[in-house]
C-alpha atoms as a PDB file:
ATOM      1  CA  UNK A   1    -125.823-143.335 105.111  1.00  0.00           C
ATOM      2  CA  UNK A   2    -127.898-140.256 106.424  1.00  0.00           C
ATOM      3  CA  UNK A   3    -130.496-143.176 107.358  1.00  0.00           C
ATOM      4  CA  UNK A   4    -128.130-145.268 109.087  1.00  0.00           C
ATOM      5  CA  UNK A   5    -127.423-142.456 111.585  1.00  0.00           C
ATOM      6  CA  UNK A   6    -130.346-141.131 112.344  1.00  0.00           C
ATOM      7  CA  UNK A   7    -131.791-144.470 112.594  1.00  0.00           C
ATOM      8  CA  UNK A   8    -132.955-145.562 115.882  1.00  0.00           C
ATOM      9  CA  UNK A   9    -131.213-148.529 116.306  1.00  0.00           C
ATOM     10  CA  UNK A  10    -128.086-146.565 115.810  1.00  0.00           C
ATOM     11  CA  UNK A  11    -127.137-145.434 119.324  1.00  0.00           C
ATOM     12  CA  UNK A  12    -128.064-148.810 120.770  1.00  0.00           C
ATOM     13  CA  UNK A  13    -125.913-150.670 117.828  1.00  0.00           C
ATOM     14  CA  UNK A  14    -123.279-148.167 118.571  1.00  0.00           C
ATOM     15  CA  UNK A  15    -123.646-148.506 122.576  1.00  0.00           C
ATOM     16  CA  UNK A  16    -123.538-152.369 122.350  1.00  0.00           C
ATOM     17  CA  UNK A  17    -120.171-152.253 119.928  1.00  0.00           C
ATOM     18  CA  UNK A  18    -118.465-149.795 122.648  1.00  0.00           C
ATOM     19  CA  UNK A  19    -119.613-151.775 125.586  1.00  0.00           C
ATOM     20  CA  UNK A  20    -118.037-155.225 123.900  1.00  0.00           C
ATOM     21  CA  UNK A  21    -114.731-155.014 124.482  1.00  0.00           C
ATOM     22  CA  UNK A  22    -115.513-154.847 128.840  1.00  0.00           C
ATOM     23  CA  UNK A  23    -117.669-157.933 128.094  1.00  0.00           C
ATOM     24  CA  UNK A  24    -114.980-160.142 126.277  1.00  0.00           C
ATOM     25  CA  UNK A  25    -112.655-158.901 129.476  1.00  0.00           C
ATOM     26  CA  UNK A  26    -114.920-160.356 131.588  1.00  0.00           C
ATOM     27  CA  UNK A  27    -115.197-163.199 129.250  1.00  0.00           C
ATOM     28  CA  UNK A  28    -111.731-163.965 129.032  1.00  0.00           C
ATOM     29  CA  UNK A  29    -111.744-163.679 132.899  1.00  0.00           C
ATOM     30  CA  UNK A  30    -113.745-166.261 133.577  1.00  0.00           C
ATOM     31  CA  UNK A  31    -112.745-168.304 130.753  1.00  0.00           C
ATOM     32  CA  UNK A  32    -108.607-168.202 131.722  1.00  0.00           C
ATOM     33  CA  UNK A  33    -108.316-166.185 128.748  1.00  0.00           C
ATOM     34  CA  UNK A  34    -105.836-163.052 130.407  1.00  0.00           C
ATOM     35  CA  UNK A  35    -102.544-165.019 129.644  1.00  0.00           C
ATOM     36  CA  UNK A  36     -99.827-165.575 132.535  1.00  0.00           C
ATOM     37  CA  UNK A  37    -100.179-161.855 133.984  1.00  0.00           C
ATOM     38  CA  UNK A  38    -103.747-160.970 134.294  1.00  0.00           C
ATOM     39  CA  UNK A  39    -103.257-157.746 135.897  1.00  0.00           C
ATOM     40  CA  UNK A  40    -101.138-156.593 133.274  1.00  0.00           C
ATOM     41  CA  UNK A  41    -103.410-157.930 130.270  1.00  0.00           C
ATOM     42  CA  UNK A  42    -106.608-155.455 132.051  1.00  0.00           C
ATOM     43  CA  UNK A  43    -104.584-152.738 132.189  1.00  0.00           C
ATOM     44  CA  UNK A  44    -103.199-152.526 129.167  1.00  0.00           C
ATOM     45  CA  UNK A  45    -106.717-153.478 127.701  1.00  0.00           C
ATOM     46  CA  UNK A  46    -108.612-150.613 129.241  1.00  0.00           C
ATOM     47  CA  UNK A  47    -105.989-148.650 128.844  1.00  0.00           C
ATOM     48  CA  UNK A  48    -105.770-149.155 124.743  1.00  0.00           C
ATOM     49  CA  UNK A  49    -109.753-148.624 124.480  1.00  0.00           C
ATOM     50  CA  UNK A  50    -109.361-145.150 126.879  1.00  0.00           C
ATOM     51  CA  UNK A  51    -107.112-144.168 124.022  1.00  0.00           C
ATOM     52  CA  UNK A  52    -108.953-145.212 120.966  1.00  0.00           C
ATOM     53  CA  UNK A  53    -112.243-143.872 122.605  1.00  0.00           C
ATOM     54  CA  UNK A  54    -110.386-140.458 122.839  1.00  0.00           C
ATOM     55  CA  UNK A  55    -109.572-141.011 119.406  1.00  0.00           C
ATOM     56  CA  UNK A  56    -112.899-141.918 118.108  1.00  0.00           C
ATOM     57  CA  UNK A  57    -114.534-138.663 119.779  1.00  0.00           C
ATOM     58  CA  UNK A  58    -111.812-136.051 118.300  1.00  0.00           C
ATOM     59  CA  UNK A  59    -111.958-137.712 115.116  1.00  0.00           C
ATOM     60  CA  UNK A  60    -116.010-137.177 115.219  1.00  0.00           C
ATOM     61  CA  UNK A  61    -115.833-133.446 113.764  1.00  0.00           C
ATOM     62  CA  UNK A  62    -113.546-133.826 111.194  1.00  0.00           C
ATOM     63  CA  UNK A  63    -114.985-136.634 109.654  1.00  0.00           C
ATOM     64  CA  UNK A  64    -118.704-135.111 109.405  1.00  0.00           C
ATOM     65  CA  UNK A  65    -117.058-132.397 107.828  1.00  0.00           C
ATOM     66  CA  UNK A  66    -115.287-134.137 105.625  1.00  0.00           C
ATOM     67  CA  UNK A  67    -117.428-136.951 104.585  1.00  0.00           C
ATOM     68  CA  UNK A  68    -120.636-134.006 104.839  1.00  0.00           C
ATOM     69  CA  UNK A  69    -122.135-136.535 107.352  1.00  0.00           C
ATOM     70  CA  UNK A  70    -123.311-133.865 110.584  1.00  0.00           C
ATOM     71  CA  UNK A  71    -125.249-136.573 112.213  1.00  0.00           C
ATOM     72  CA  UNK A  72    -122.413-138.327 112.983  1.00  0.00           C
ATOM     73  CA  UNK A  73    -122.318-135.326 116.081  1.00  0.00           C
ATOM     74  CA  UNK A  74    -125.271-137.867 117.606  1.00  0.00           C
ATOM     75  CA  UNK A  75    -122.558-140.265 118.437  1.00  0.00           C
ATOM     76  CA  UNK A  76    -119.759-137.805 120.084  1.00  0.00           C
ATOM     77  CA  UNK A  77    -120.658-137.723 123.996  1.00  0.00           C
ATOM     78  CA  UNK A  78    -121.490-141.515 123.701  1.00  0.00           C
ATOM     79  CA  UNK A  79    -117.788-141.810 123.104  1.00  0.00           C
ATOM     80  CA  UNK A  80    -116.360-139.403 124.932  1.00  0.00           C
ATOM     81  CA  UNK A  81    -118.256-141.023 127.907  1.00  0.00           C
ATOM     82  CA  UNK A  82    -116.903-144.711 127.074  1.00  0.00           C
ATOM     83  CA  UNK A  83    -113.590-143.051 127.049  1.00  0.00           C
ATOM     84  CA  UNK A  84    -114.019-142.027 130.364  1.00  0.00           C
ATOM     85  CA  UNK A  85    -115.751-145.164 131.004  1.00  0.00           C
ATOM     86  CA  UNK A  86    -113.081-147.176 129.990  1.00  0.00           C
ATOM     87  CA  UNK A  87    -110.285-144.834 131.633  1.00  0.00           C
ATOM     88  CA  UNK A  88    -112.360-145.451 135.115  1.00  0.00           C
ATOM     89  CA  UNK A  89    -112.134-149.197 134.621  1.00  0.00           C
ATOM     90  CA  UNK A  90    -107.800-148.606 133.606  1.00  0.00           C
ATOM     91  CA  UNK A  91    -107.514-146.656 137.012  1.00  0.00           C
ATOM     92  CA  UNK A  92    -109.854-149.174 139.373  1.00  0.00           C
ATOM     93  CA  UNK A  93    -107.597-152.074 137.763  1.00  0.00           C
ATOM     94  CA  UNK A  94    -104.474-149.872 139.466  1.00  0.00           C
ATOM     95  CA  UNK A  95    -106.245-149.095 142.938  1.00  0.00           C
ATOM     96  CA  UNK A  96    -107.997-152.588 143.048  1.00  0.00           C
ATOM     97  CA  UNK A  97    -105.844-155.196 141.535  1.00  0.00           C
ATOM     98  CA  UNK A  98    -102.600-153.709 141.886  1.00  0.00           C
ATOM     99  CA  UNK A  99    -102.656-151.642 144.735  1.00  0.00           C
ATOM    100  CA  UNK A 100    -105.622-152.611 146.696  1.00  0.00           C
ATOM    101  CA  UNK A 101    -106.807-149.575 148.103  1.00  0.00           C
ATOM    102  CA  UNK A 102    -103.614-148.922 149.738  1.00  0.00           C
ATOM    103  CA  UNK A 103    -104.126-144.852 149.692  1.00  0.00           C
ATOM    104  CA  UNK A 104    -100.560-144.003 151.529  1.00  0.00           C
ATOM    105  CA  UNK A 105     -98.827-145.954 148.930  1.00  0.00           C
ATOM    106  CA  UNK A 106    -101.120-145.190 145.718  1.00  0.00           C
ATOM    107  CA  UNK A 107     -99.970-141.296 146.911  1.00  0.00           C
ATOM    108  CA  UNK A 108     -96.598-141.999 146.997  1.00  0.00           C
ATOM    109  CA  UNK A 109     -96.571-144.131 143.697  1.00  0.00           C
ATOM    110  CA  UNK A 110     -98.510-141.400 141.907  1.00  0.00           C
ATOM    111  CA  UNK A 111     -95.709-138.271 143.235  1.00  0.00           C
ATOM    112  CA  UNK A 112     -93.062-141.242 142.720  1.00  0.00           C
ATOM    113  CA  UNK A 113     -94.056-142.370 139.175  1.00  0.00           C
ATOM    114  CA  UNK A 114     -94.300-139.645 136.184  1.00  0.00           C
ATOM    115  CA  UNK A 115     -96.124-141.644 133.916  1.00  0.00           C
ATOM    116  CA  UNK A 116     -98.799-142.575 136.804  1.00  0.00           C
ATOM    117  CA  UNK A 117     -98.526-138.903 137.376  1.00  0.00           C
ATOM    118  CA  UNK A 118     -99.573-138.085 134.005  1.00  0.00           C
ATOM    119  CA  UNK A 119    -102.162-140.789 133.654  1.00  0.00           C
ATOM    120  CA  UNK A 120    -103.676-139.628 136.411  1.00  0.00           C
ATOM    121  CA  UNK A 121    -104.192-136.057 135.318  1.00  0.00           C
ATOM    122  CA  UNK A 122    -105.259-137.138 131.823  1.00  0.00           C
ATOM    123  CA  UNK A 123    -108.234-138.900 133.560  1.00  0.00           C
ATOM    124  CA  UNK A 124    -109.238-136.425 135.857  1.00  0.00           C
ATOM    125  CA  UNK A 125    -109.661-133.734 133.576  1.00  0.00           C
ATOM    126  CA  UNK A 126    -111.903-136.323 131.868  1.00  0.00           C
ATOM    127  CA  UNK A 127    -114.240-136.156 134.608  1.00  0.00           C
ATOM    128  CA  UNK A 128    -115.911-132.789 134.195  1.00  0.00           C
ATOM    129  CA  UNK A 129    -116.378-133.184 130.577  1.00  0.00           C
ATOM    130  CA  UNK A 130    -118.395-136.391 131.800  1.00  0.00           C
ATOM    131  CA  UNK A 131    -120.044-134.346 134.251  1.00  0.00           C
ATOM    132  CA  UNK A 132    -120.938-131.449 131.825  1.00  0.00           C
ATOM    133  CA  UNK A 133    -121.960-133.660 128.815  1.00  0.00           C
ATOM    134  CA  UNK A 134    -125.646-133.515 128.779  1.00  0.00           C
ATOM    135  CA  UNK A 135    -127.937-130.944 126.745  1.00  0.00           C
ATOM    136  CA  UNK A 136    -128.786-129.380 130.147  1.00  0.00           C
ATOM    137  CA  UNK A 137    -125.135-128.702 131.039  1.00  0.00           C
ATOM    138  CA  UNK A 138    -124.591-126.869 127.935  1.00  0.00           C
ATOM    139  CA  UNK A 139    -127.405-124.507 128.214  1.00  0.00           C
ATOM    140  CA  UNK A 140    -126.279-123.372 131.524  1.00  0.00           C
ATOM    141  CA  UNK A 141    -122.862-122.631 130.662  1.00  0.00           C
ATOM    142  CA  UNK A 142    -123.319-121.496 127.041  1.00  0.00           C
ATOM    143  CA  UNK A 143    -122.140-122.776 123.845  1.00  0.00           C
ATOM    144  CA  UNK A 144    -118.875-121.265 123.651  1.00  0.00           C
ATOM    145  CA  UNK A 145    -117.670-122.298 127.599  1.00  0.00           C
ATOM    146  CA  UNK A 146    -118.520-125.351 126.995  1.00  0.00           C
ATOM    147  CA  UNK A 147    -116.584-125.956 123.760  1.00  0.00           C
ATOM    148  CA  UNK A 148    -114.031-124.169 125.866  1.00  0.00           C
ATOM    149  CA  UNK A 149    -113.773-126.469 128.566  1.00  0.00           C
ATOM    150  CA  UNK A 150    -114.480-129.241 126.329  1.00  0.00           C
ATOM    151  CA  UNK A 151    -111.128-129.150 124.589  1.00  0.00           C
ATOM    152  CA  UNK A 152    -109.828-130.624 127.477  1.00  0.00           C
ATOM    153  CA  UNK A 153    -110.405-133.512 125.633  1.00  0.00           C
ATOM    154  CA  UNK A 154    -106.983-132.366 123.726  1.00  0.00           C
ATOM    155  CA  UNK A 155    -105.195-132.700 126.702  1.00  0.00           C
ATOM    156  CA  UNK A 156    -106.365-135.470 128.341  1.00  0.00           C
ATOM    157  CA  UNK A 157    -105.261-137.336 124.946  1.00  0.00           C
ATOM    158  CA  UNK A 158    -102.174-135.773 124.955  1.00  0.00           C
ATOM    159  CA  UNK A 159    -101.725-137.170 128.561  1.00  0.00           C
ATOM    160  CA  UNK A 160    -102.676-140.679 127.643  1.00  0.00           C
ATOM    161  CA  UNK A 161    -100.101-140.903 124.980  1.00  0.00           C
ATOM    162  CA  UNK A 162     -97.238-139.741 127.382  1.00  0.00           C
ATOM    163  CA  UNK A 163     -98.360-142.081 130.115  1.00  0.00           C
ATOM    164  CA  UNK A 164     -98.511-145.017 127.661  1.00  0.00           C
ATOM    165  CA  UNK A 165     -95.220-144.270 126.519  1.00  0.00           C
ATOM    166  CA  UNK A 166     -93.684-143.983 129.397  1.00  0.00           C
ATOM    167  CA  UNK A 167     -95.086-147.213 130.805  1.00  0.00           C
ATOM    168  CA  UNK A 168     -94.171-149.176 128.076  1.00  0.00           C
ATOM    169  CA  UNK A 169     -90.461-148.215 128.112  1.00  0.00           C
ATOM    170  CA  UNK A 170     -89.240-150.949 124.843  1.00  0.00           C
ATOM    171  CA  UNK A 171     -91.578-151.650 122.599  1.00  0.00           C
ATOM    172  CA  UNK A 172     -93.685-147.819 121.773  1.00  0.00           C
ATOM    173  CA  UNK A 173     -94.952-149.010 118.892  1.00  0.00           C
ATOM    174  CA  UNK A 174     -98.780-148.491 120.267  1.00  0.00           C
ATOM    175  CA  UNK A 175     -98.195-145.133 121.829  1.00  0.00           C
ATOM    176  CA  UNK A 176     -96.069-143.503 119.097  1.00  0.00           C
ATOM    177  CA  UNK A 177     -99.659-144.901 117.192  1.00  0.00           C
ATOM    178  CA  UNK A 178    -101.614-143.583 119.313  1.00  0.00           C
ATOM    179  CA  UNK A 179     -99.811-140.408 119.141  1.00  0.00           C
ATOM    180  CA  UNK A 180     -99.427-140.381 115.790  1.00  0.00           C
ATOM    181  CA  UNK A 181    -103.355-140.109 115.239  1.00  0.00           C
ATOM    182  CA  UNK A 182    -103.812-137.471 117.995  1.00  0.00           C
ATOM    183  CA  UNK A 183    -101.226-135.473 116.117  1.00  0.00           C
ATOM    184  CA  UNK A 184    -103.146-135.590 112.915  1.00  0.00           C
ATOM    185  CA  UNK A 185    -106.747-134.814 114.672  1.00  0.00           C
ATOM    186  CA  UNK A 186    -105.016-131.758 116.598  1.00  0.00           C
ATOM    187  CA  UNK A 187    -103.402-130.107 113.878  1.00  0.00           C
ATOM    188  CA  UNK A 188    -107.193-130.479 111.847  1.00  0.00           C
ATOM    189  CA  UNK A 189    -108.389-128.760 114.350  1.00  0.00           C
ATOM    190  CA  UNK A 190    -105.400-125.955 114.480  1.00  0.00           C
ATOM    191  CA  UNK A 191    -105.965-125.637 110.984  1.00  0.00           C
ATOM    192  CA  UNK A 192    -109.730-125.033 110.812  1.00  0.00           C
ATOM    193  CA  UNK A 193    -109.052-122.926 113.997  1.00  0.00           C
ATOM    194  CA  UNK A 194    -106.576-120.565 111.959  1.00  0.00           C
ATOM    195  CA  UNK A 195    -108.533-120.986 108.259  1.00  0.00           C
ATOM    196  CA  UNK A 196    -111.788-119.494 110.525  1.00  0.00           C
ATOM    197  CA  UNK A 197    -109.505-116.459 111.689  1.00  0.00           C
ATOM    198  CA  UNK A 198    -108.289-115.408 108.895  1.00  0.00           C
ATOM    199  CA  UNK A 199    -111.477-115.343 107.501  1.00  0.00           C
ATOM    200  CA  UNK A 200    -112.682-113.212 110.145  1.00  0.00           C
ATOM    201  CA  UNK A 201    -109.878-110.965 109.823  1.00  0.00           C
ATOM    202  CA  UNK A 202    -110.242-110.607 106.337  1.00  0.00           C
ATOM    203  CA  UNK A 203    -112.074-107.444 104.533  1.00  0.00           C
ATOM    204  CA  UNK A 204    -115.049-107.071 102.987  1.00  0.00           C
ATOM    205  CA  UNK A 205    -115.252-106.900  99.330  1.00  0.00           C
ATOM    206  CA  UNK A 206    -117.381-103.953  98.127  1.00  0.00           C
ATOM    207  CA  UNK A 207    -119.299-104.755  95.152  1.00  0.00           C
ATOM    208  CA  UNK A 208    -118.734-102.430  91.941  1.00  0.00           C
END
């Protein structure tokens, strides 16, 4: 496995799997593929892969840890930056398609509409972890800011789940999913977070 990822057709392989779903949307497009609402079928389609790219990142730590697989941290700002990627492509569908760049009433549908509200917020504090996602960005801040601002990430997903929800209204099946794995990937990470302080806090045995 250790091969695999450090192989160099592994980004590329991994950048052409992420990149797939946009190109079957465009696909489909062309091909009368988006069923009777098209505008509907985008959005909820970028809006899914935002949330399972979010999902893919967070679950990037846990499972090198727990599958002793580190390089698996190669592929981590790859996805966080199709998340992004993807939630970019969810908002233009809103601004293009649905709204056509009709500013005075995107404001007032954003102020009108919590769960645009909250969608909205969840993708623009995506946008400086984008910005700040490159080796030089986290030499000038440091290490430890950036894994500060960084957990963002936690909110932002947090975000996506409530807008989803919200949107949906009836059937929450996919949110309460989506949810449901955020939960588990947060509380990992509240549980290493806690396991590490109580280490720290603990004494020093003195050898006889």
């Amino acid at each position: 496995m250790k091969r695999i990822l450090t192989s160099r057709w592994a980004k590329p392989v991994v950048f052409t799997a992420a990149l797939t779903p946009v190109l079957l949307l465009v696909w489909q497009f062309f091909h009368d593929g988006l069923g009777a609402n098209p505008l509907q079928f985008i959005t909820y389609a970028t809006g899914d892969w935002t949330l399972r790219f979010l999902v893919f990142t967070l679950a990037v730590t846990p499972l090198r840890k727990l599958l002793n697989l580190p390089d698996l941290i190669r592929f981590r700002r790859m996805l966080g930056l199709y998340a992004f990627f993807y939630g970019c492509l969810h908002l233009m569908t809103y601004l293009w398609f649905d709204k056509f760049f009709d500013w005075a009433e995107i404001v007032r549908d954003i102020a009108k509409r919590p769960y645009i509200t909250i969608g909205t917020l969840g993708l623009v504090l995506m946008l400086p972890l984008a910005i700040t996602s490159t080796a030089g960005w986290i030499r000038r801040m440091g290490g430890k800011r950036w894994q500060m601002l960084h957990r963002l990430t936690y909110v932002s997903i947090v975000a996506g789940v409530i807008h989803y929800y919200w949107l949906v209204k009836l059937d929450v099946s996919r949110p309460l999913f989506y949810g449901g794995l955020a939960a588990v990937l947060l509380l990992y990470r509240l549980a290493a977070w806690i396991s590490k302080s109580r280490s720290r806090r603990a004494p020093v045995g003195v050898a006889a």
